[in-house]
C-alpha atoms as a PDB file:
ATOM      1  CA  UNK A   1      61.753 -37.510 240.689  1.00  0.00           C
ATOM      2  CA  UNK A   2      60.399 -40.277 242.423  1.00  0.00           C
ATOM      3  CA  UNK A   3      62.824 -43.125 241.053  1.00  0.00           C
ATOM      4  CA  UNK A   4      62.446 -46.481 242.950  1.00  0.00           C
ATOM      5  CA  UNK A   5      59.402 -45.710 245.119  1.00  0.00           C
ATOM      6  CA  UNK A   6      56.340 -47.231 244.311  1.00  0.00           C
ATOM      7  CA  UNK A   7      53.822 -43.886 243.839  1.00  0.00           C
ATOM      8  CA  UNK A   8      54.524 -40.120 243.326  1.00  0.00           C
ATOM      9  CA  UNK A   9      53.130 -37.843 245.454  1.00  0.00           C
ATOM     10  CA  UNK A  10      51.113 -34.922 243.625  1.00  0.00           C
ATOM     11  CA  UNK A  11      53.133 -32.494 243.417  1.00  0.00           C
ATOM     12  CA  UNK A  12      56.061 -35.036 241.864  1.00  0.00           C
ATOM     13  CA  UNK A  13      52.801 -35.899 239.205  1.00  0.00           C
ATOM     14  CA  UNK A  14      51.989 -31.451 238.785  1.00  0.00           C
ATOM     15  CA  UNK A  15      55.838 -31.282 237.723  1.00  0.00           C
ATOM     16  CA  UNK A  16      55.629 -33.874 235.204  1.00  0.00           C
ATOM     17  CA  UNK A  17      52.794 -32.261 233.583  1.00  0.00           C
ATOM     18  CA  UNK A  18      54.075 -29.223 233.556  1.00  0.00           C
ATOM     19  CA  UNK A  19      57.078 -30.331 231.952  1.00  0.00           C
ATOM     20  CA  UNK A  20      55.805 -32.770 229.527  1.00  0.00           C
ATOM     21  CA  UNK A  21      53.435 -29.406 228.313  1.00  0.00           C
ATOM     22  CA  UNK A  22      56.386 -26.936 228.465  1.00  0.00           C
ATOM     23  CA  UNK A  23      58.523 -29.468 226.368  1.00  0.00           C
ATOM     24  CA  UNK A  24      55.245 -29.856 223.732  1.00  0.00           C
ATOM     25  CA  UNK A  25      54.246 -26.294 223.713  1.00  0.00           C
ATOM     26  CA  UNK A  26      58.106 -25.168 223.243  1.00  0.00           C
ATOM     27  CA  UNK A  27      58.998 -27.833 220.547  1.00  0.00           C
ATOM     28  CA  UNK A  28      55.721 -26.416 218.805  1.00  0.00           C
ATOM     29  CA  UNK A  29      56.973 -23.000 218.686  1.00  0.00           C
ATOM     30  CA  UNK A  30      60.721 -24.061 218.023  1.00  0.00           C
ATOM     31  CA  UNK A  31      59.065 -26.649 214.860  1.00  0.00           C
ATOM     32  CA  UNK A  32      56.871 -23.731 213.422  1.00  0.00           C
ATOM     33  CA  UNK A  33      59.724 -21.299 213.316  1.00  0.00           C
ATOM     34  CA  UNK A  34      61.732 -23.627 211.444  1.00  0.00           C
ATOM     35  CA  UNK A  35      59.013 -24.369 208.909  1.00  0.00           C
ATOM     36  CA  UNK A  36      58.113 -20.623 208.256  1.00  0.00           C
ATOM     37  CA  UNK A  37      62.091 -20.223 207.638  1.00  0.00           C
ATOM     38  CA  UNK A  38      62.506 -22.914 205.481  1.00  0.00           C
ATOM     39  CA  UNK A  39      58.869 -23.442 203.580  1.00  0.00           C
ATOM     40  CA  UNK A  40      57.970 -19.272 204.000  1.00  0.00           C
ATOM     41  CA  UNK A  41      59.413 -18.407 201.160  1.00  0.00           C
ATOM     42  CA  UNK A  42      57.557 -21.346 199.105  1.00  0.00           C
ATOM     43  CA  UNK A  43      54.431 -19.814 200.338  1.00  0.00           C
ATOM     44  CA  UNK A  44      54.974 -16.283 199.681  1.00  0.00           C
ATOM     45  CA  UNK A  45      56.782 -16.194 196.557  1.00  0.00           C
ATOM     46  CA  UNK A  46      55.923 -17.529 193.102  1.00  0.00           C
ATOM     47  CA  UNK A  47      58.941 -19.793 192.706  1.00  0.00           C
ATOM     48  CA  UNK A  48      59.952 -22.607 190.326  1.00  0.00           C
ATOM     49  CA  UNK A  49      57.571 -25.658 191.529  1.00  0.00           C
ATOM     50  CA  UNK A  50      60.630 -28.110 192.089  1.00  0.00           C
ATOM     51  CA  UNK A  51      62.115 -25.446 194.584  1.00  0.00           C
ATOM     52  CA  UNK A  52      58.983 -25.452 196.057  1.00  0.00           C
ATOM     53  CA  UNK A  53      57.825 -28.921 196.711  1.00  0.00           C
ATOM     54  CA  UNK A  54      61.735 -28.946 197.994  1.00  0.00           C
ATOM     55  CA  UNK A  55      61.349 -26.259 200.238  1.00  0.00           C
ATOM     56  CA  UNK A  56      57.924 -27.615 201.573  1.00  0.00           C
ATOM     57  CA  UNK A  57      59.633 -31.084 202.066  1.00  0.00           C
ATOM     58  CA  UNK A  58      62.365 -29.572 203.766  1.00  0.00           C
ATOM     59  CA  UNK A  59      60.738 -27.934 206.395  1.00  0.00           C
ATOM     60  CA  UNK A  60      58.249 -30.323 206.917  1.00  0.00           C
ATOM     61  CA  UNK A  61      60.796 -32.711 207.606  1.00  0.00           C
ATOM     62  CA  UNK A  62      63.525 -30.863 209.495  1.00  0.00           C
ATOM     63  CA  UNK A  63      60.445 -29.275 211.744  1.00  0.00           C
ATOM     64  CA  UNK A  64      59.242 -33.079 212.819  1.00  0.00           C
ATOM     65  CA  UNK A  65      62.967 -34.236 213.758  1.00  0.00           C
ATOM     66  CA  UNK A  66      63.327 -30.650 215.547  1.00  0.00           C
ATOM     67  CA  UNK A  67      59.713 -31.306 217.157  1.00  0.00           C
ATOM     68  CA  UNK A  68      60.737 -34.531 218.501  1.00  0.00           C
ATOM     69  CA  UNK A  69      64.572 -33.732 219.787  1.00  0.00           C
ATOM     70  CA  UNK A  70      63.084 -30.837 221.591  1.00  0.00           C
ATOM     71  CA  UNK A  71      60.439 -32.697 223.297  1.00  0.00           C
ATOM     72  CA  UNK A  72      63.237 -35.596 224.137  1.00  0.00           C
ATOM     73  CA  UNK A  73      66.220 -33.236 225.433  1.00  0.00           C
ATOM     74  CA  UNK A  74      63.887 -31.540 227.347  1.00  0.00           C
ATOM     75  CA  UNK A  75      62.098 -34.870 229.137  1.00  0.00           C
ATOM     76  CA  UNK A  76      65.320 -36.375 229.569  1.00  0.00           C
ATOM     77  CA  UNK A  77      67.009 -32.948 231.454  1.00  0.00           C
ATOM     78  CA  UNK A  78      64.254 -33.217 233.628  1.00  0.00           C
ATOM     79  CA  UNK A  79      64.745 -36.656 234.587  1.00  0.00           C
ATOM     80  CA  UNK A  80      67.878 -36.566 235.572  1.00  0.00           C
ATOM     81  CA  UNK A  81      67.175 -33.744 238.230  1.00  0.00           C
ATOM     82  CA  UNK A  82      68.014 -30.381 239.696  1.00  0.00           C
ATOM     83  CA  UNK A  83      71.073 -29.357 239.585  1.00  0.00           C
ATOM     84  CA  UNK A  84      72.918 -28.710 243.010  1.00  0.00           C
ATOM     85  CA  UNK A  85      73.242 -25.169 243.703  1.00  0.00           C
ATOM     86  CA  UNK A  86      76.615 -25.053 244.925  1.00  0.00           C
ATOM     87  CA  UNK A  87      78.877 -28.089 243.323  1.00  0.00           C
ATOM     88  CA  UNK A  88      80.843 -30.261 245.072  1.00  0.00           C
ATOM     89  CA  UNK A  89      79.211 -29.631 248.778  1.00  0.00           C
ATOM     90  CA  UNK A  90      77.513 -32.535 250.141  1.00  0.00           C
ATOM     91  CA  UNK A  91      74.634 -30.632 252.615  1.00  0.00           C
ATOM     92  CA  UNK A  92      73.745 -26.834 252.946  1.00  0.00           C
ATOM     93  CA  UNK A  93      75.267 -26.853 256.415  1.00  0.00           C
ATOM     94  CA  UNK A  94      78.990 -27.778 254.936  1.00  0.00           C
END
């Protein structure tokens, strides 16, 4: 999108944004779904307070390194472009 050129036009700038809010607003989702699987049952259930500090840790953790890997794998796929729809032909006309 736009590699080597000197300015973007705006719809080249309206695709970045989109994807840079689709990659935040899945890796959100993806991080909270993690945490309420791995801290949830810290929160709901009266456990031992070692299990839960670990549990709390644990998700907290794991959901900030899933957070960021989504955000990155999904940046970097769009960077590299579409995909061609049929593979290995050079120009619609061929």
């Amino acid at each position: 999108m736009g590699h080597g050129r000197g300015q973007r036009t705006q719809s080249e700038r309206d695709a970045i944004t989109v994807e840079i809010g689709y990659a935040l607003a899945s890796a959100v989702f993806a991080a909270a779904v993690l945490f309420g699987v791995l801290a949830g049952p810290a929160l709901l259930f009266q456990l031992p307070t070692t299990v839960e500090k670990a549990l709390l840790v644990a998700g907290t953790g794991l959901a900030a390194v899933l957070f960021l890997l989504r955000v990155i794998s999904v940046l970097m796929r769009f960077r590299q472009g579409p995909q061609p729809s049929q593979p290995g032909r050079t120009s619609p006309d061929s």
